[in-house]
N, C-alpha and C. Protein backbone atom coordinates (compact mmCIF):
# COMPACT_ATOMS: atom_id res chain seq x y z
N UNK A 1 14.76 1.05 21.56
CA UNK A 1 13.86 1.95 20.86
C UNK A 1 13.27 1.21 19.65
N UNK A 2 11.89 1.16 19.29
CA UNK A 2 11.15 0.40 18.37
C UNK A 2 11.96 1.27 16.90
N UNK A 3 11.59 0.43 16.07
CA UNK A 3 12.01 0.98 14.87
C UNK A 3 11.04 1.94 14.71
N UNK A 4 11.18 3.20 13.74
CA UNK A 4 10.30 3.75 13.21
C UNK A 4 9.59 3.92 11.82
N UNK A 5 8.56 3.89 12.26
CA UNK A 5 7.53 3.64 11.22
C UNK A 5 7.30 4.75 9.79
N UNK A 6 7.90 4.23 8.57
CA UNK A 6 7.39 5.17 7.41
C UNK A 6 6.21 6.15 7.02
N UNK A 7 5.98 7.01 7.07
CA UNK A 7 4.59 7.90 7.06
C UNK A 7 3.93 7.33 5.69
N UNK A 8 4.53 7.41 4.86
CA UNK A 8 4.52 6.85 3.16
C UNK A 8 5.64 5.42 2.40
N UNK A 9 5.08 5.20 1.85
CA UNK A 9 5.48 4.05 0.67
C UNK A 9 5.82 4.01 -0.92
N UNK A 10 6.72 3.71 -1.31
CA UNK A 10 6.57 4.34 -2.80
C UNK A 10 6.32 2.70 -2.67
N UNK A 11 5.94 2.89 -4.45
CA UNK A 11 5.22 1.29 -4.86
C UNK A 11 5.90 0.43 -4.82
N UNK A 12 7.11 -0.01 -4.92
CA UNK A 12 7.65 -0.95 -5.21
C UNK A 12 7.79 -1.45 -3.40
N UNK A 13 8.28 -0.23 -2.63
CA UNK A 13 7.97 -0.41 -0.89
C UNK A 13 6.58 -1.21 -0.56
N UNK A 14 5.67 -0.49 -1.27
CA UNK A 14 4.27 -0.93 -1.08
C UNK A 14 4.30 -2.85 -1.69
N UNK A 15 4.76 -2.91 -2.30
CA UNK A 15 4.70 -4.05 -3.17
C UNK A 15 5.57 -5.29 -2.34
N UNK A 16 6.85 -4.82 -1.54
CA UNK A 16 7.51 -6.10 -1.06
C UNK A 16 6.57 -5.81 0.49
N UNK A 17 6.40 -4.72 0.79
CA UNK A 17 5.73 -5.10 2.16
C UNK A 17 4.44 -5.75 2.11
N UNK A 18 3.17 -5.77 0.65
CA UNK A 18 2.10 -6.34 1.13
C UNK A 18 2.31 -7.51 0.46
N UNK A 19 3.52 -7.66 -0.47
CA UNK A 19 3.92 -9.17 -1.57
C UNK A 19 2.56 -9.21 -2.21
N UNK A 20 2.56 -8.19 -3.02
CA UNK A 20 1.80 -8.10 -4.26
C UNK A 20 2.17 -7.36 -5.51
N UNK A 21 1.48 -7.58 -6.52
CA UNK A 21 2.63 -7.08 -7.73
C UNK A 21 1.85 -5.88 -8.21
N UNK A 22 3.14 -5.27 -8.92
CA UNK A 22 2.27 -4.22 -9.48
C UNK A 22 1.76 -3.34 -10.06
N UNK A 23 0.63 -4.57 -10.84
CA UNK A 23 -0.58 -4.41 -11.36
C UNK A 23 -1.83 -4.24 -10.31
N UNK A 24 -1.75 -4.91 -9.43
CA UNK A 24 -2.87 -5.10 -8.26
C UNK A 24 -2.87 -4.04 -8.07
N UNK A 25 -1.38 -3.64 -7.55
CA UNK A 25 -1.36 -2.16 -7.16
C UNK A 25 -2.44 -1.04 -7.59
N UNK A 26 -2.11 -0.52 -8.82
CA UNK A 26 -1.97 0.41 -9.75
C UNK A 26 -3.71 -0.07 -9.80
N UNK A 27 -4.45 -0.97 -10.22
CA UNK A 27 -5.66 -1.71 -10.02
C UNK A 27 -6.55 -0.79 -8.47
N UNK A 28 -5.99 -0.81 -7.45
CA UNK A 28 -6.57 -0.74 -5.98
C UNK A 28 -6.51 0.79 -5.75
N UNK A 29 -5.63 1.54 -6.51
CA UNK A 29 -5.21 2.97 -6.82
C UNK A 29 -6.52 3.19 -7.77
N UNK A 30 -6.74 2.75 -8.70
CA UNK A 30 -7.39 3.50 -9.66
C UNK A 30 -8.97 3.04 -9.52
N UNK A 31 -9.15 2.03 -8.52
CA UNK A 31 -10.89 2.07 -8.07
C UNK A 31 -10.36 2.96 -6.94
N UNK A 32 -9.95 3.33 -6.28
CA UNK A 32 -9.94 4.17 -5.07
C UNK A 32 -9.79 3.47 -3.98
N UNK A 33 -9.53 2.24 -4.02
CA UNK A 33 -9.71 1.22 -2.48
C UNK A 33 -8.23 1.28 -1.66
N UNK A 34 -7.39 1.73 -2.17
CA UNK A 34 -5.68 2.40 -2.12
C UNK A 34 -5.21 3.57 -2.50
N UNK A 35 -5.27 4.43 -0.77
CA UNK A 35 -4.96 5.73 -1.46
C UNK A 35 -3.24 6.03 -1.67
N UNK A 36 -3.30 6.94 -2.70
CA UNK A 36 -1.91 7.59 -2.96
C UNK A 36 -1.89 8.88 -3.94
N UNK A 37 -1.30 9.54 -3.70
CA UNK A 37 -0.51 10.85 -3.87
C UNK A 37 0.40 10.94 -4.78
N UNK A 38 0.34 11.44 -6.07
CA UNK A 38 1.75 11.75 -7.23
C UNK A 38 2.56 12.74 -6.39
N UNK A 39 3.91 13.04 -5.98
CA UNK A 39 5.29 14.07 -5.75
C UNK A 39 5.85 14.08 -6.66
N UNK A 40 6.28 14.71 -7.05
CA UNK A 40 7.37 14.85 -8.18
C UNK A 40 7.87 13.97 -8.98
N UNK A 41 6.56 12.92 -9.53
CA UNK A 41 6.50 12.07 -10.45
C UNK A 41 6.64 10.76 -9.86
N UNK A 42 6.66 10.54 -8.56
CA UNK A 42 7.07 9.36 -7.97
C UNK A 42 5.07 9.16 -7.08
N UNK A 43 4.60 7.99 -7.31
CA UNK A 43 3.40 7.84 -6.63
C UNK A 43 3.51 7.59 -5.01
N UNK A 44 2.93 7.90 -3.90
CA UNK A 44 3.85 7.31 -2.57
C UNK A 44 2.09 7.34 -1.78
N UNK A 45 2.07 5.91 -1.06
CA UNK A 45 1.07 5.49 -0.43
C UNK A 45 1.06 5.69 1.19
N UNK A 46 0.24 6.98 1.90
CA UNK A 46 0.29 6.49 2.97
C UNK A 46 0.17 5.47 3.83
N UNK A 47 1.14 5.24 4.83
CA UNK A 47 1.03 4.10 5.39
C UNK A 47 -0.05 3.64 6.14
N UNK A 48 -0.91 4.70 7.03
CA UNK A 48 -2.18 4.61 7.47
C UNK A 48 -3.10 3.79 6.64
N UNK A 49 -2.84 4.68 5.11
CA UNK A 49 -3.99 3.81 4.20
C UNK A 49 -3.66 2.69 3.75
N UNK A 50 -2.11 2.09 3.63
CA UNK A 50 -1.64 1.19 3.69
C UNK A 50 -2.44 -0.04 4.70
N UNK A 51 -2.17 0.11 5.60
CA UNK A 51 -2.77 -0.53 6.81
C UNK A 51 -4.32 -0.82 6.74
N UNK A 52 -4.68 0.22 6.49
CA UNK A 52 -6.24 -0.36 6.48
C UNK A 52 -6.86 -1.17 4.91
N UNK A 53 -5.74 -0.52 4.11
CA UNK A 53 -6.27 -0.79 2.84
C UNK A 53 -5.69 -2.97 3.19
N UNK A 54 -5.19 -3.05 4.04
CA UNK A 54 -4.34 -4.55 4.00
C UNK A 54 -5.67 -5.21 5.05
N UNK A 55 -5.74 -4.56 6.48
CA UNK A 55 -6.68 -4.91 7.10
C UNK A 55 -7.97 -5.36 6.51
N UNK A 56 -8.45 -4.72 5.58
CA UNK A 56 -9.55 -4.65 4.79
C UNK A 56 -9.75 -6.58 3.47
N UNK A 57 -9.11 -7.32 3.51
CA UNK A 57 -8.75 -7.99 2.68
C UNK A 57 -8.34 -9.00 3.73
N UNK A 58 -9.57 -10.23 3.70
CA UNK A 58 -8.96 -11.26 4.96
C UNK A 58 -7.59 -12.01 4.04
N UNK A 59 -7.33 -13.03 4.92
CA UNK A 59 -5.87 -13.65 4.92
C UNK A 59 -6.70 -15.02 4.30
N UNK A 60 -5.55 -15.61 3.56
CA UNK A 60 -6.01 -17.00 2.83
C UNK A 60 -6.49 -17.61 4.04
N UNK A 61 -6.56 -17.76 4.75
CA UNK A 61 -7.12 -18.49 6.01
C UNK A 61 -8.52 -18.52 6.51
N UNK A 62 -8.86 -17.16 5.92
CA UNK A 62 -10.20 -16.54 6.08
C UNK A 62 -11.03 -16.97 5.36
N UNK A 63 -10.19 -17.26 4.41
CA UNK A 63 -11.02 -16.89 3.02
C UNK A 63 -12.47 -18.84 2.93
């Protein structure tokens, strides 16, 4: 059985899975290019938008 996949991310999740720090973060949140959601004081990034927000941003290779 595949592992299953997180619906959401809190930041620091968000941060070792895309290995970025965070300031970038909090940066990509507040132009709107990374969406996320305040809960009960904790910020948490869907993973969908996760994904595209990563897709969106070629790879040093690209670049």
């Amino acid at each position: 059985m595949p592992p299953i996949k997180p619906a959401v991310l809190t930041i620091n999740e968000f941060r070792q899975w895309a290995r970025i720090g965070r300031t970038k973060i909090y940066e990509e949140i507040g132009k709107g290019a990374l969406p996320a959601k305040k809960v009960g004081g904790r910020t948490l990034i869907p993973m969908e938008g996760a994904e595209r927000w990563l897709a969106s941003h070629p790879s040093l290779g690209e670049r």
